[in-house]
PDB file of N, CA and C in Angstrom:
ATOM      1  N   UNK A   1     -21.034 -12.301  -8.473  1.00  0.00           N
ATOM      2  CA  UNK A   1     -21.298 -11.922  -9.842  1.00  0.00           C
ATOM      3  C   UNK A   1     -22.607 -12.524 -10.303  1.00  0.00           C
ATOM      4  N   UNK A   2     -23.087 -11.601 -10.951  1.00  0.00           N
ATOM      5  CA  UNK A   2     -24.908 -12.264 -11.669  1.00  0.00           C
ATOM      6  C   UNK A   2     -24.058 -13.437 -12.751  1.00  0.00           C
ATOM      7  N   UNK A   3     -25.145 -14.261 -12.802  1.00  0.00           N
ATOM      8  CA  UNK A   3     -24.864 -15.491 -13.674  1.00  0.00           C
ATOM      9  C   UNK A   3     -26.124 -15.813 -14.530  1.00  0.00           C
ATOM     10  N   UNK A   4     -26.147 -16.221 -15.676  1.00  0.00           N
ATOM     11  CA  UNK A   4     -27.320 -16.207 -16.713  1.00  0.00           C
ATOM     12  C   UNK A   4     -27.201 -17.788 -16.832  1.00  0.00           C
ATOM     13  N   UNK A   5     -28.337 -17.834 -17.028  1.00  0.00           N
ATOM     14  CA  UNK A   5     -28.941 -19.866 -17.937  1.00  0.00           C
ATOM     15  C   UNK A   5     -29.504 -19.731 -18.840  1.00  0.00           C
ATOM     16  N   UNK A   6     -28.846 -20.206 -19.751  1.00  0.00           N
ATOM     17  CA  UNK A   6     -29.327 -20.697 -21.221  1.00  0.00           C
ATOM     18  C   UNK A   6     -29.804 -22.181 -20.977  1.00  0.00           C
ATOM     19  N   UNK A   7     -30.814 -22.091 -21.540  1.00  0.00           N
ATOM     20  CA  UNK A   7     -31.747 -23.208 -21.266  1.00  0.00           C
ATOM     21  C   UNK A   7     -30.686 -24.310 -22.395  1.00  0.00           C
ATOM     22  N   UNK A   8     -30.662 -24.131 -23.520  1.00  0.00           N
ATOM     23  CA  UNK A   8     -30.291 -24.777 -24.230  1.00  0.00           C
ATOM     24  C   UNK A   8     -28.003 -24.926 -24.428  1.00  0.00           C
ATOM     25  N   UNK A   9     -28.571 -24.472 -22.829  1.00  0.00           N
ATOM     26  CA  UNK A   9     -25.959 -24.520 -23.028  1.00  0.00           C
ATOM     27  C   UNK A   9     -26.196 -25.415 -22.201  1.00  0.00           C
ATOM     28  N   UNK A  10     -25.640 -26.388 -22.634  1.00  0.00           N
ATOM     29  CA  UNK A  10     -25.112 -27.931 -21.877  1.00  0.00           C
ATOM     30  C   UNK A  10     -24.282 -27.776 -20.517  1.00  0.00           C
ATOM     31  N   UNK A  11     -23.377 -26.909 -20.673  1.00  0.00           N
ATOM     32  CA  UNK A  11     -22.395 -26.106 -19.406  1.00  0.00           C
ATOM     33  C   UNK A  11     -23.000 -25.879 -18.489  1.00  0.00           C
ATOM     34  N   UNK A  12     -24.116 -25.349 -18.299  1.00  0.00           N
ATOM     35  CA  UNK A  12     -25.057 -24.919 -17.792  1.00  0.00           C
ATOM     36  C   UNK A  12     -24.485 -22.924 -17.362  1.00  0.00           C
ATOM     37  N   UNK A  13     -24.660 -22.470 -16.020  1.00  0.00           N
ATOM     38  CA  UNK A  13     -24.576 -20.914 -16.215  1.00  0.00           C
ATOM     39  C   UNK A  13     -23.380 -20.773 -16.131  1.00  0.00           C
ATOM     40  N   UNK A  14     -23.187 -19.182 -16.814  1.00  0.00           N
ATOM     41  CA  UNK A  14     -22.382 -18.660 -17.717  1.00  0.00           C
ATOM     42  C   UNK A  14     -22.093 -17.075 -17.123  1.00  0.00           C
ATOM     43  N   UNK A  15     -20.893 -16.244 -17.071  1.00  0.00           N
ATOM     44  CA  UNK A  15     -21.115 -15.230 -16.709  1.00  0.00           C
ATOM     45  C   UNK A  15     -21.713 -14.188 -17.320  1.00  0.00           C
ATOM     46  N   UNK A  16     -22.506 -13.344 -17.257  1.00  0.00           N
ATOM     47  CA  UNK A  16     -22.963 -12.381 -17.936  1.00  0.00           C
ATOM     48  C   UNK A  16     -22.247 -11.487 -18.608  1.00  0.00           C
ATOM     49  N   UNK A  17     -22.157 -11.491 -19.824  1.00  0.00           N
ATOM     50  CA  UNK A  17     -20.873 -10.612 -20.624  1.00  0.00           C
ATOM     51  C   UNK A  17     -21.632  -9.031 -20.367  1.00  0.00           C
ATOM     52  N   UNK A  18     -21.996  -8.841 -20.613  1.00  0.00           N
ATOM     53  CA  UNK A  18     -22.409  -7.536 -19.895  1.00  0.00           C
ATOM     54  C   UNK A  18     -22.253  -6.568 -18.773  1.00  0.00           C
ATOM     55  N   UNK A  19     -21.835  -7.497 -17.851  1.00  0.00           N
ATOM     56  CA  UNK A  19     -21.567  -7.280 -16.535  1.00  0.00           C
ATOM     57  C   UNK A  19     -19.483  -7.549 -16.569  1.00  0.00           C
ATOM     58  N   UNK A  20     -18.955  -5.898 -16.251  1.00  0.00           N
ATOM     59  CA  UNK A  20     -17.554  -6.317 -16.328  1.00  0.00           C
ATOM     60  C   UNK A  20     -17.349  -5.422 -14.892  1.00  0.00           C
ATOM     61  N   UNK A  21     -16.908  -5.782 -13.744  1.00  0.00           N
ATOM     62  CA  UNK A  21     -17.158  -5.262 -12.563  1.00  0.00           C
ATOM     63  C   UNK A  21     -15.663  -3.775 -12.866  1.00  0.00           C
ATOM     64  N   UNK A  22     -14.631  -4.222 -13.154  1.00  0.00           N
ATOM     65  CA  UNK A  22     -13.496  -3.606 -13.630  1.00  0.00           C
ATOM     66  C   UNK A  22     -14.033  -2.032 -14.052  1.00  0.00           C
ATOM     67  N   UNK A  23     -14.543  -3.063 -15.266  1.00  0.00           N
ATOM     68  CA  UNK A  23     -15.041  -1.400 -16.606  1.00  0.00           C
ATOM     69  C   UNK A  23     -16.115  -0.619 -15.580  1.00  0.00           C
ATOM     70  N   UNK A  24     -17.008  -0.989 -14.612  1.00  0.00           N
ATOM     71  CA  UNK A  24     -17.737  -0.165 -13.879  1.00  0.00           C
ATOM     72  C   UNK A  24     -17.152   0.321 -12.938  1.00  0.00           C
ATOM     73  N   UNK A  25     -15.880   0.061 -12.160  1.00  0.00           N
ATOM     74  CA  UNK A  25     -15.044   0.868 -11.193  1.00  0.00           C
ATOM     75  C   UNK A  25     -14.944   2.126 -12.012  1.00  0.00           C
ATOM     76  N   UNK A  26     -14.027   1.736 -12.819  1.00  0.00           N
ATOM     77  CA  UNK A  26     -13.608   2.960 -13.405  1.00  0.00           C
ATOM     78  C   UNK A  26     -14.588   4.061 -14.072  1.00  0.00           C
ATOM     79  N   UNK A  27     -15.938   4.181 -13.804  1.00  0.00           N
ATOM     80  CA  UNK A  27     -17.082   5.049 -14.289  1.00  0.00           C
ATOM     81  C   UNK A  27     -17.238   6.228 -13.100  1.00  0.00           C
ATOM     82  N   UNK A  28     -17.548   7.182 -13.196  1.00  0.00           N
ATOM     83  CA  UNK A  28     -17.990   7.999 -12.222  1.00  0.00           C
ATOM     84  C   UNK A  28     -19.492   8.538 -12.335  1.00  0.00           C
ATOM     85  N   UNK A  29     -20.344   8.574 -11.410  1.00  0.00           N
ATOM     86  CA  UNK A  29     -21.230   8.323 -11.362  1.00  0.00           C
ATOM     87  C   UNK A  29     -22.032   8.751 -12.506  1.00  0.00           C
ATOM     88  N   UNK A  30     -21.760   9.677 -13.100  1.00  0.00           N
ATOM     89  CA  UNK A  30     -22.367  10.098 -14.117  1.00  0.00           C
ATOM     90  C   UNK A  30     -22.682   9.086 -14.841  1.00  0.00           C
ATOM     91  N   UNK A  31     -22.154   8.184 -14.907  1.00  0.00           N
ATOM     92  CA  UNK A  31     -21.208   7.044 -16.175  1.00  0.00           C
ATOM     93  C   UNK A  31     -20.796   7.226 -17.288  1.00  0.00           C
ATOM     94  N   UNK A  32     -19.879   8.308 -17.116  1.00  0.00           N
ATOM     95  CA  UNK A  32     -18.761   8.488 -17.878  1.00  0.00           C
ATOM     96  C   UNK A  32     -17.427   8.001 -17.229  1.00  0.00           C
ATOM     97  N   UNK A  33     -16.689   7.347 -18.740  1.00  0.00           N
ATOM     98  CA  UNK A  33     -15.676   6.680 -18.329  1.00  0.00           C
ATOM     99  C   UNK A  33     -14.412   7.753 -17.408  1.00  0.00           C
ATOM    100  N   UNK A  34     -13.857   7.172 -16.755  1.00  0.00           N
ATOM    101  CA  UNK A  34     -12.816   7.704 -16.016  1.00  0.00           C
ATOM    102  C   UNK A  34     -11.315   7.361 -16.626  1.00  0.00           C
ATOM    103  N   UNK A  35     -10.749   8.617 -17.119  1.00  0.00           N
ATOM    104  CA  UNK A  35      -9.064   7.962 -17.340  1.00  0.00           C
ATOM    105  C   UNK A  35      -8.409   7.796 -15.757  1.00  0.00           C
ATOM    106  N   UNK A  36      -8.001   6.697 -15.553  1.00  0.00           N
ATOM    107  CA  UNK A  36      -7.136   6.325 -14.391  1.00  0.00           C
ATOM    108  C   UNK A  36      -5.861   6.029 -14.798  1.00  0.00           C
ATOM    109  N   UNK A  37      -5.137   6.259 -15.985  1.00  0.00           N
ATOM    110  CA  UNK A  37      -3.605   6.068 -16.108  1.00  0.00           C
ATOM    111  C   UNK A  37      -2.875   6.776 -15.337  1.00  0.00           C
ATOM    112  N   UNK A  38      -1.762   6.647 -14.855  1.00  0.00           N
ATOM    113  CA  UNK A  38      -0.852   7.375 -14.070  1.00  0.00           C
ATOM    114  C   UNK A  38      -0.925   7.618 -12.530  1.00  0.00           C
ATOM    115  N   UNK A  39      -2.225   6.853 -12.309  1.00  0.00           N
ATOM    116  CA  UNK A  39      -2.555   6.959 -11.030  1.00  0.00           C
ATOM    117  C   UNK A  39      -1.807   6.298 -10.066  1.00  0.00           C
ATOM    118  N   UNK A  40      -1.004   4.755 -10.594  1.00  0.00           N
ATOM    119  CA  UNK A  40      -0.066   3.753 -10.205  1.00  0.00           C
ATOM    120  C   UNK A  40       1.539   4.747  -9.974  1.00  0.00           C
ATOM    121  N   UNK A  41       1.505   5.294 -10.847  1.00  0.00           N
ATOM    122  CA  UNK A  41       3.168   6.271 -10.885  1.00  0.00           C
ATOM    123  C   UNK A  41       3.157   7.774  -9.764  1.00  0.00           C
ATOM    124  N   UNK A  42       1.856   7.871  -9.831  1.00  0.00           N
ATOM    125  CA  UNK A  42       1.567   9.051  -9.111  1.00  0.00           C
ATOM    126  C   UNK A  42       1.298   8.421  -7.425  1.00  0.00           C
ATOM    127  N   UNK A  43       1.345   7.260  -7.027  1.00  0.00           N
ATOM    128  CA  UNK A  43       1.477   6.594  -5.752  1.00  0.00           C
ATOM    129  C   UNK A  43       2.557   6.494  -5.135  1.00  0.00           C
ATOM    130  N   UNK A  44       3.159   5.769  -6.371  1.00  0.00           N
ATOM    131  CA  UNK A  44       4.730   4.909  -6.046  1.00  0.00           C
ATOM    132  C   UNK A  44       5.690   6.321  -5.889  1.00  0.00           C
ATOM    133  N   UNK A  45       5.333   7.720  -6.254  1.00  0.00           N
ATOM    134  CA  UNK A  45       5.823   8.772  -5.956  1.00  0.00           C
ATOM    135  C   UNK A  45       6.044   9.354  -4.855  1.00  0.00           C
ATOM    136  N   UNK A  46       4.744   9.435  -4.473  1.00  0.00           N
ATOM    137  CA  UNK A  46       4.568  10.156  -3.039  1.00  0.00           C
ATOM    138  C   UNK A  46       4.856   9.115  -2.131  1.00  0.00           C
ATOM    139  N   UNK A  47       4.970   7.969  -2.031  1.00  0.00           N
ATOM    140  CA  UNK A  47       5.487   6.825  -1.047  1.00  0.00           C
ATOM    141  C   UNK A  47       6.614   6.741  -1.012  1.00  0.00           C
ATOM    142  N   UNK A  48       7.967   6.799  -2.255  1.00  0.00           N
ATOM    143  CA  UNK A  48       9.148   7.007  -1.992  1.00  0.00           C
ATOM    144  C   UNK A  48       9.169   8.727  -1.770  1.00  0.00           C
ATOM    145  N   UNK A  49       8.522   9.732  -2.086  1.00  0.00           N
ATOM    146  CA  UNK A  49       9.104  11.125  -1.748  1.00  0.00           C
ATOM    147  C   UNK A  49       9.125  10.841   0.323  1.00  0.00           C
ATOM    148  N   UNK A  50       7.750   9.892   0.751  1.00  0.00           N
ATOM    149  CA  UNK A  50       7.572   9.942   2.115  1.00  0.00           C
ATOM    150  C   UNK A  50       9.035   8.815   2.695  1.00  0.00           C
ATOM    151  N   UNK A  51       9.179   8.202   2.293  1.00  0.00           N
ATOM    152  CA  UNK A  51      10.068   7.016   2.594  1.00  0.00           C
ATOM    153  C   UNK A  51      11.771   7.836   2.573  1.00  0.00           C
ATOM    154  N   UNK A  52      12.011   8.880   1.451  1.00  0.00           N
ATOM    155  CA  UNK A  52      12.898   9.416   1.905  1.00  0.00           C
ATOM    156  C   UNK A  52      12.797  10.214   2.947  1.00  0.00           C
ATOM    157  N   UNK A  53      11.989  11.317   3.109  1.00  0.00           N
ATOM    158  CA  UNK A  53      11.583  11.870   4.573  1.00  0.00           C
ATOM    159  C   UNK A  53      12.126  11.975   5.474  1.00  0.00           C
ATOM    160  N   UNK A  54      11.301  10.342   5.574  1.00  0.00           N
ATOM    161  CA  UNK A  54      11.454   9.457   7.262  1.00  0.00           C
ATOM    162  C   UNK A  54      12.970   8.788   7.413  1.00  0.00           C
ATOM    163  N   UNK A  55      13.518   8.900   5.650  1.00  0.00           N
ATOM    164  CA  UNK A  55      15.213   7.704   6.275  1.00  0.00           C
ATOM    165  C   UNK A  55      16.006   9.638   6.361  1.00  0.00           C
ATOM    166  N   UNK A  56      15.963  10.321   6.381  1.00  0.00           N
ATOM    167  CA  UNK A  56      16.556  11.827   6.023  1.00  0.00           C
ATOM    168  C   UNK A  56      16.233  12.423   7.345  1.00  0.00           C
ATOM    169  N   UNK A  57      15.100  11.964   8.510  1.00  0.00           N
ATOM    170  CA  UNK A  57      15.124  12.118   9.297  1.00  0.00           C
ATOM    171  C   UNK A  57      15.640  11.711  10.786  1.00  0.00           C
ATOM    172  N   UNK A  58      15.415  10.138  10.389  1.00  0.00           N
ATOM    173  CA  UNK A  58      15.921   9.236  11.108  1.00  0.00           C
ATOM    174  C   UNK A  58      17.810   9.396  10.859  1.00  0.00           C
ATOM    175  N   UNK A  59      18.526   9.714   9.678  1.00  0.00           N
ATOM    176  CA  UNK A  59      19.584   9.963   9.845  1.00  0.00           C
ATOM    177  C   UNK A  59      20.137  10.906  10.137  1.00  0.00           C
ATOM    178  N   UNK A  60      19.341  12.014  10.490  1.00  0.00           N
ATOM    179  CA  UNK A  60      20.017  13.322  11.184  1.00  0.00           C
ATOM    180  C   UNK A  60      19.577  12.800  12.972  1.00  0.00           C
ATOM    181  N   UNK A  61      18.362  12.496  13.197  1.00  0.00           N
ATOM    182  CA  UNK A  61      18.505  12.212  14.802  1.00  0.00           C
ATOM    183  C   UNK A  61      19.694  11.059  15.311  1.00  0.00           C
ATOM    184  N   UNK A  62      19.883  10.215  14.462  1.00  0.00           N
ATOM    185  CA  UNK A  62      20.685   9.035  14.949  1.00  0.00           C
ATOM    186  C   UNK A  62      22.219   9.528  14.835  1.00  0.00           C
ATOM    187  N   UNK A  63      22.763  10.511  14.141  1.00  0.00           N
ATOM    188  CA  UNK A  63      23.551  11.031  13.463  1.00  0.00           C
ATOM    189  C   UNK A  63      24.366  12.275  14.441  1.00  0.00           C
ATOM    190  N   UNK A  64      23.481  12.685  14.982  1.00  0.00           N
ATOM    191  CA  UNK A  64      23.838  13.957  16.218  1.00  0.00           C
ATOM    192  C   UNK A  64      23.838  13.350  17.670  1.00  0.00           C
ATOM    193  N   UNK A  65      23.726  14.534  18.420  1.00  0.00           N
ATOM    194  CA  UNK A  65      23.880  13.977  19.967  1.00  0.00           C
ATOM    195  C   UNK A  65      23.006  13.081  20.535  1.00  0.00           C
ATOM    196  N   UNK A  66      21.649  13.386  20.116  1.00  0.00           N
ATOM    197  CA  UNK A  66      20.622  12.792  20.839  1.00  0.00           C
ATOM    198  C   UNK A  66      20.403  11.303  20.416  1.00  0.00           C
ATOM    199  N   UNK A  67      20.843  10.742  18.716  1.00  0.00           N
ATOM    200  CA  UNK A  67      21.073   9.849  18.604  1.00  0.00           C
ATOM    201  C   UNK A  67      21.836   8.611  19.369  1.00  0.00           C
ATOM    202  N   UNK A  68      23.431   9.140  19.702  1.00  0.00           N
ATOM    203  CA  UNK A  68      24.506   9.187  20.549  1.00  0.00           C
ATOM    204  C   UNK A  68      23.667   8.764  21.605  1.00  0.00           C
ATOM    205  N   UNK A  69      23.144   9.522  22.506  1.00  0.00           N
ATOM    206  CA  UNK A  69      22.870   9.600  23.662  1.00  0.00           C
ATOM    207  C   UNK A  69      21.457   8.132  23.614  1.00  0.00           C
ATOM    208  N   UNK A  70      20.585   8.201  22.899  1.00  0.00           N
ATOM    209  CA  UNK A  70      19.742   7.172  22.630  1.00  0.00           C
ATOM    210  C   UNK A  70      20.208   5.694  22.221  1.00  0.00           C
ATOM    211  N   UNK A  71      21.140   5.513  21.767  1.00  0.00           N
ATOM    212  CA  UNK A  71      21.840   4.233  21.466  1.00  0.00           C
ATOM    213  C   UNK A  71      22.629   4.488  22.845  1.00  0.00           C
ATOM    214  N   UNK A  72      23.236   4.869  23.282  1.00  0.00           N
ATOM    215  CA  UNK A  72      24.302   4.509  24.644  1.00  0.00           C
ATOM    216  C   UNK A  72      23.471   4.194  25.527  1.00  0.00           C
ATOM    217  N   UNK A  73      22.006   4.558  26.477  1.00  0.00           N
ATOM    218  CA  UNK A  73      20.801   4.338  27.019  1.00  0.00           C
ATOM    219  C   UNK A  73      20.833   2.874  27.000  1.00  0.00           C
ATOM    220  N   UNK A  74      20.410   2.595  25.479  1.00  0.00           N
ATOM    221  CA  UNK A  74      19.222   1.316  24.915  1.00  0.00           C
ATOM    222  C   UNK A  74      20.376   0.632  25.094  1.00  0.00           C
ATOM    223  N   UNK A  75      21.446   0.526  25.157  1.00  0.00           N
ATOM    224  CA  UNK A  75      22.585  -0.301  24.744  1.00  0.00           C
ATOM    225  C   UNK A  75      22.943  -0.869  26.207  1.00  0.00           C
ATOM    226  N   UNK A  76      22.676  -0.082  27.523  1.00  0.00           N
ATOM    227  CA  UNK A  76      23.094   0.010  28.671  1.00  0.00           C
ATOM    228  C   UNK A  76      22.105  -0.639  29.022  1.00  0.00           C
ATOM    229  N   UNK A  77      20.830  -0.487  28.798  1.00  0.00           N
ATOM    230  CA  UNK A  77      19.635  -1.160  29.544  1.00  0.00           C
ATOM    231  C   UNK A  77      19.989  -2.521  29.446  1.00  0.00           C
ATOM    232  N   UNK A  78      19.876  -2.974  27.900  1.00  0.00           N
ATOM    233  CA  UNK A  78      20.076  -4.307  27.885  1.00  0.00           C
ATOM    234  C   UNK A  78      20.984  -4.835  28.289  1.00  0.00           C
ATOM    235  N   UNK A  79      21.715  -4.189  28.290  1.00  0.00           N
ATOM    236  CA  UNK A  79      23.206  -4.971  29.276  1.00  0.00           C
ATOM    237  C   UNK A  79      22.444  -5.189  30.728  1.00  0.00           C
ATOM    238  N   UNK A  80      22.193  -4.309  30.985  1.00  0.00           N
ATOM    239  CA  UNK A  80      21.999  -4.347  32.927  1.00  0.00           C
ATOM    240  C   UNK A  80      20.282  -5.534  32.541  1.00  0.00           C
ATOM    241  N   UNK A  81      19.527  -5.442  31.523  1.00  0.00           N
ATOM    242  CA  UNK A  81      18.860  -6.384  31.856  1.00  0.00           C
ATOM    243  C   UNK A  81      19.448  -7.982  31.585  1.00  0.00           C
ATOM    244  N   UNK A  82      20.193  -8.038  30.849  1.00  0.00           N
ATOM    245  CA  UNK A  82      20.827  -9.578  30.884  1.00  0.00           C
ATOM    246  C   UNK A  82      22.027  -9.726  32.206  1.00  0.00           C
ATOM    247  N   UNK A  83      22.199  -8.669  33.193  1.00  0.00           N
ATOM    248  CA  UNK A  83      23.391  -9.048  34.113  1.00  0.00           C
ATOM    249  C   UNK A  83      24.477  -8.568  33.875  1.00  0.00           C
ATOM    250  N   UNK A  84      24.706  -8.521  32.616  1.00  0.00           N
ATOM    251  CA  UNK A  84      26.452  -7.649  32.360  1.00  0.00           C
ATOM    252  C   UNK A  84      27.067  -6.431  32.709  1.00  0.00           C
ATOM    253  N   UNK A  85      26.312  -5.665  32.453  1.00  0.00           N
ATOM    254  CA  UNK A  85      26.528  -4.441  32.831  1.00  0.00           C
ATOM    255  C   UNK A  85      26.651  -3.702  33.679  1.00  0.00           C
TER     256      UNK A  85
END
């Protein structure tokens, strides 16, 4: 961040009130301001619409034969790799 000196501030430098890095994200180049509300709700949306998806998918494969058949496999390996099986 730029920093200013006032000869006469005891503190010595100071941040430049002018400079708000925030308020300039949100500009588009033009520099006109940008509304960004809803942009947070409009995330958290499409991440749970994707998150159901993937559990809606994962419970129909695990759920049918091939599931079945994929857990009895993985379940067998590790047996025969620890000796038991």
């Amino acid at each position: 961040m730029d920093r200013t000196t006032d000869p006469s501030d005891p503190t010595g430098p100071t941040l430049d009130p002018t400079l708000d890095p925030i308020r300039d994200l949100a500009r588009d180049p033009g520099g006109r301001a940008r509304d960004e509300q809803g942009i947070t709700t409009a995330e958290y949306a499409v991440g749970t619409a994707a998150g159901a998806g993937l559990a809606g998918l994962l419970y129909a494969l695990l759920t049918g034969g091939f599931g079945d058949r994929l857990l009895r496999t993985l379940f067998d390996h590790v047996l025969g790799l620890l000796g038991i099986g």
